[in-house]
Protein backbone atom coordinates (compact mmCIF):
# COMPACT_ATOMS: atom_id res chain seq x y z
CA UNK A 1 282.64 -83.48 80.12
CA UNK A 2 282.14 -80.33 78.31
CA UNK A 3 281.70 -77.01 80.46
CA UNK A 4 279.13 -73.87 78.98
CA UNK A 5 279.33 -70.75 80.64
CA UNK A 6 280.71 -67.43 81.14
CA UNK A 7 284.57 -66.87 82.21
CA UNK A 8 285.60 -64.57 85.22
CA UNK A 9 287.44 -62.37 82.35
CA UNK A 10 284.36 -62.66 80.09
CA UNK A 11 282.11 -61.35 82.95
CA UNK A 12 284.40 -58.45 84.24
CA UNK A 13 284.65 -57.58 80.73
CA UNK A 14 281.05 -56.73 80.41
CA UNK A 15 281.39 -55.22 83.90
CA UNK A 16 283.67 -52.99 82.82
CA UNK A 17 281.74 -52.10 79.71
CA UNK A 18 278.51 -51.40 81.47
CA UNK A 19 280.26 -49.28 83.96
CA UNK A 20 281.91 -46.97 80.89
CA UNK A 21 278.61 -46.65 79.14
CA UNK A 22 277.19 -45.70 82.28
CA UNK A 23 279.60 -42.88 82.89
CA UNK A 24 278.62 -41.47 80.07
CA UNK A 25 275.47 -42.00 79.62
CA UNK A 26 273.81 -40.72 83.51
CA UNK A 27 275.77 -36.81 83.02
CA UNK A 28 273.25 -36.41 79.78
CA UNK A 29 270.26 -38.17 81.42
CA UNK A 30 270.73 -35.31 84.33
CA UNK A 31 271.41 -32.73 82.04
CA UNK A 32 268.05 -33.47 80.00
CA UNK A 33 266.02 -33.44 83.22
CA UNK A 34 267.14 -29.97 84.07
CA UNK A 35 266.56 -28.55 80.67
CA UNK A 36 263.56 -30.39 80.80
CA UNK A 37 262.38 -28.59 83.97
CA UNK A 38 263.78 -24.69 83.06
CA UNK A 39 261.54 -25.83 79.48
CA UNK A 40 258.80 -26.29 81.34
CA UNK A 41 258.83 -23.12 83.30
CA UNK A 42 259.64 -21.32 80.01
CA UNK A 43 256.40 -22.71 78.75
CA UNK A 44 254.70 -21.96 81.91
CA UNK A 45 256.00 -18.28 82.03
CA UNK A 46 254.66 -17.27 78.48
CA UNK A 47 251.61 -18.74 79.15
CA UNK A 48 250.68 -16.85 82.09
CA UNK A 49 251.92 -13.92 80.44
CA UNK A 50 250.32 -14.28 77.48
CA UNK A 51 247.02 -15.01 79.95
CA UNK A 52 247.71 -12.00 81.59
CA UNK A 53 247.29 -9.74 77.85
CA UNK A 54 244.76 -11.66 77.36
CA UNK A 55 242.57 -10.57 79.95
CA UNK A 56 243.40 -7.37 79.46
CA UNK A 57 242.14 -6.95 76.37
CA UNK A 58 238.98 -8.70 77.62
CA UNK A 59 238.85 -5.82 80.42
CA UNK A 60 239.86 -3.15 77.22
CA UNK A 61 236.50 -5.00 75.13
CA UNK A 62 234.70 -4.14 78.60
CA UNK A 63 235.57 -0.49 78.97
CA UNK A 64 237.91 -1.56 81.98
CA UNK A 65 241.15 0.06 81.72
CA UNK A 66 242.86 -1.72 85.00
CA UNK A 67 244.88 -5.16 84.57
CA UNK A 68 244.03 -7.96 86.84
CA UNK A 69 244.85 -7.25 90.67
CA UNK A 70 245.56 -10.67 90.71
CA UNK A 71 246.50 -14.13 89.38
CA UNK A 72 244.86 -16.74 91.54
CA UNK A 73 241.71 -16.92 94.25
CA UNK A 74 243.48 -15.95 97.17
CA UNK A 75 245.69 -19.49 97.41
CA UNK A 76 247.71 -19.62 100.26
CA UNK A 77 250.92 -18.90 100.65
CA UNK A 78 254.33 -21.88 100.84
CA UNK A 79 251.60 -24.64 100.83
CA UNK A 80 251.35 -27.26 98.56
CA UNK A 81 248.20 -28.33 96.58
CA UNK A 82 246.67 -24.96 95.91
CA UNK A 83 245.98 -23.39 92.76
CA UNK A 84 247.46 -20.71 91.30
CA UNK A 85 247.25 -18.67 87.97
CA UNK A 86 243.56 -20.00 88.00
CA UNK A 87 241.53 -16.51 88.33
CA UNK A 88 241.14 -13.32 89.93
CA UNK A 89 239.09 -14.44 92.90
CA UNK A 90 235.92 -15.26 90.50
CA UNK A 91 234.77 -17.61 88.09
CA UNK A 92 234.22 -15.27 85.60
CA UNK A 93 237.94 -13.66 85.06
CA UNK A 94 239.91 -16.76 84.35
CA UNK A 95 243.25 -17.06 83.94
CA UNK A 96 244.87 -20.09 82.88
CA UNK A 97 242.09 -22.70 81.95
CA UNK A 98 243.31 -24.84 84.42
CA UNK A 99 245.55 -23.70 86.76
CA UNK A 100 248.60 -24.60 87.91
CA UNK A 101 248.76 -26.78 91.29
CA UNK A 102 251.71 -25.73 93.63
CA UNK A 103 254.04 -28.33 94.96
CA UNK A 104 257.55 -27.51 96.63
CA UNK A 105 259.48 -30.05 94.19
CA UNK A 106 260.96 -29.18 91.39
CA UNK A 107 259.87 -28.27 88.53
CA UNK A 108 257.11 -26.73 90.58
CA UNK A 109 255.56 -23.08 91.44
CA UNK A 110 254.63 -21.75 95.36
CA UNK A 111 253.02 -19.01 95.76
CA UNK A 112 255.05 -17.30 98.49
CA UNK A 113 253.26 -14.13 98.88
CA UNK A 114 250.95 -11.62 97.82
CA UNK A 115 251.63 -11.46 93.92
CA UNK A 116 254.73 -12.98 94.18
CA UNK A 117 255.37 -17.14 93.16
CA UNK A 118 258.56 -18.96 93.09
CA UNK A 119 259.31 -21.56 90.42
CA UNK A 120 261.79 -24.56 91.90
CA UNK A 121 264.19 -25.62 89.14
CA UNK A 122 266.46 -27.84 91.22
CA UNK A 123 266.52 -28.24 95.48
CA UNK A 124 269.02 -25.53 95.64
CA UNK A 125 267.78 -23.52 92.40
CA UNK A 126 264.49 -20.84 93.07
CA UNK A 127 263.35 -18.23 90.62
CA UNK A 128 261.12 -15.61 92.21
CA UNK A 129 258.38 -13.59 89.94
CA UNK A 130 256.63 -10.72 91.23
CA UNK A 131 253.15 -9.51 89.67
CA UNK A 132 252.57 -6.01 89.32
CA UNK A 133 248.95 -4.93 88.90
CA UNK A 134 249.51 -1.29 87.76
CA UNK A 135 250.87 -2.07 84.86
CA UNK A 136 250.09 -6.26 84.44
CA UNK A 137 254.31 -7.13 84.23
CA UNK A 138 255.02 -10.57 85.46
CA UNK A 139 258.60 -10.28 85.65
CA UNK A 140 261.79 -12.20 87.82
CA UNK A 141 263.15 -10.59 90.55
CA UNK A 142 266.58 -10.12 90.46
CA UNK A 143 267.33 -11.31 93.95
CA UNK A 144 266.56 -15.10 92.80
CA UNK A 145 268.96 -17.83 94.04
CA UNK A 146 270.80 -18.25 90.48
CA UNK A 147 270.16 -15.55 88.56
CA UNK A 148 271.75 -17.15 85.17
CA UNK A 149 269.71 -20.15 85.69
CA UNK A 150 266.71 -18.08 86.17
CA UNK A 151 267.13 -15.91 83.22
CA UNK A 152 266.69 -19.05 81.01
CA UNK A 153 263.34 -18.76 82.02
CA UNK A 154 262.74 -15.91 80.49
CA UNK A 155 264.85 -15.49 77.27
């Protein structure tokens, strides 16, 4: 009577095998999703910036000297679901075409008070932007949790 099948050193071979090429393998996946995140905000960052000149030389077309006093519709502040970076309180001074919808994961802004939004790139990682209408800089506040980490946002 002839046996098919797997031996117990066969199997614990593959075991092991698996294991290794998992060891190596879930560092880079985690690695990607942060970069993947701090890319996003980079993206989101120049946009809103760019948004920002934009405007402004919509305002200059005008005859309006002032920037933007500011960058949503009066979204509240450290809730999720809101919109931000949508308009400046009317429908006819948009912003960003669509918006972006706050959430408190990562990857994610907050607004978290008046001209001033947090971007989340990891639970214990918070990048803090302040809006200044005088002179239309969107720029990181130095007092963000990781200040290295947050400057990859901006360079």
């Amino acid at each position: 009577m002839k046996r098919s099948g797997f031996t117990i050193i066969e199997l614990i071979f593959v075991i092991v095998v698996l294991g290794i090429l998992s060891a190596i393998a879930l560092p880079k996946f985690i690695g990607s999703q942060k970069n993947a995140v701090i890319a996003r905000g980079k993206s989101d960052v120049s946009a809103i910036r760019a948004a920002i000149m934009n405007e402004r030389q919509k305002r200059l077309v005008l005859g309006q000297v002032g920037f933007i006093t500011k960058l949503d519709g009066g979204a509240a502040e450290d809730t999720a679901g809101e919109t931000i970076f949508d308009n400046n309180g009317s429908a006819s001074n948009g912003l960003l075409t669509y918006g972006i919808t706050t959430s408190d994961s990562s990857g994610h802004w907050m607004k978290t008070g008046n001209n001033e939004y947090t971007y989340k790139i990891s639970d214990d990682t918070s990048c803090t932007f302040k809006y200044t209408p005088t002179n239309g800089k969107f720029v990181l506040d130095d007092a963000s949790d990781d200040i290295d980490e947050c400057n990859k946002l901006v360079q």
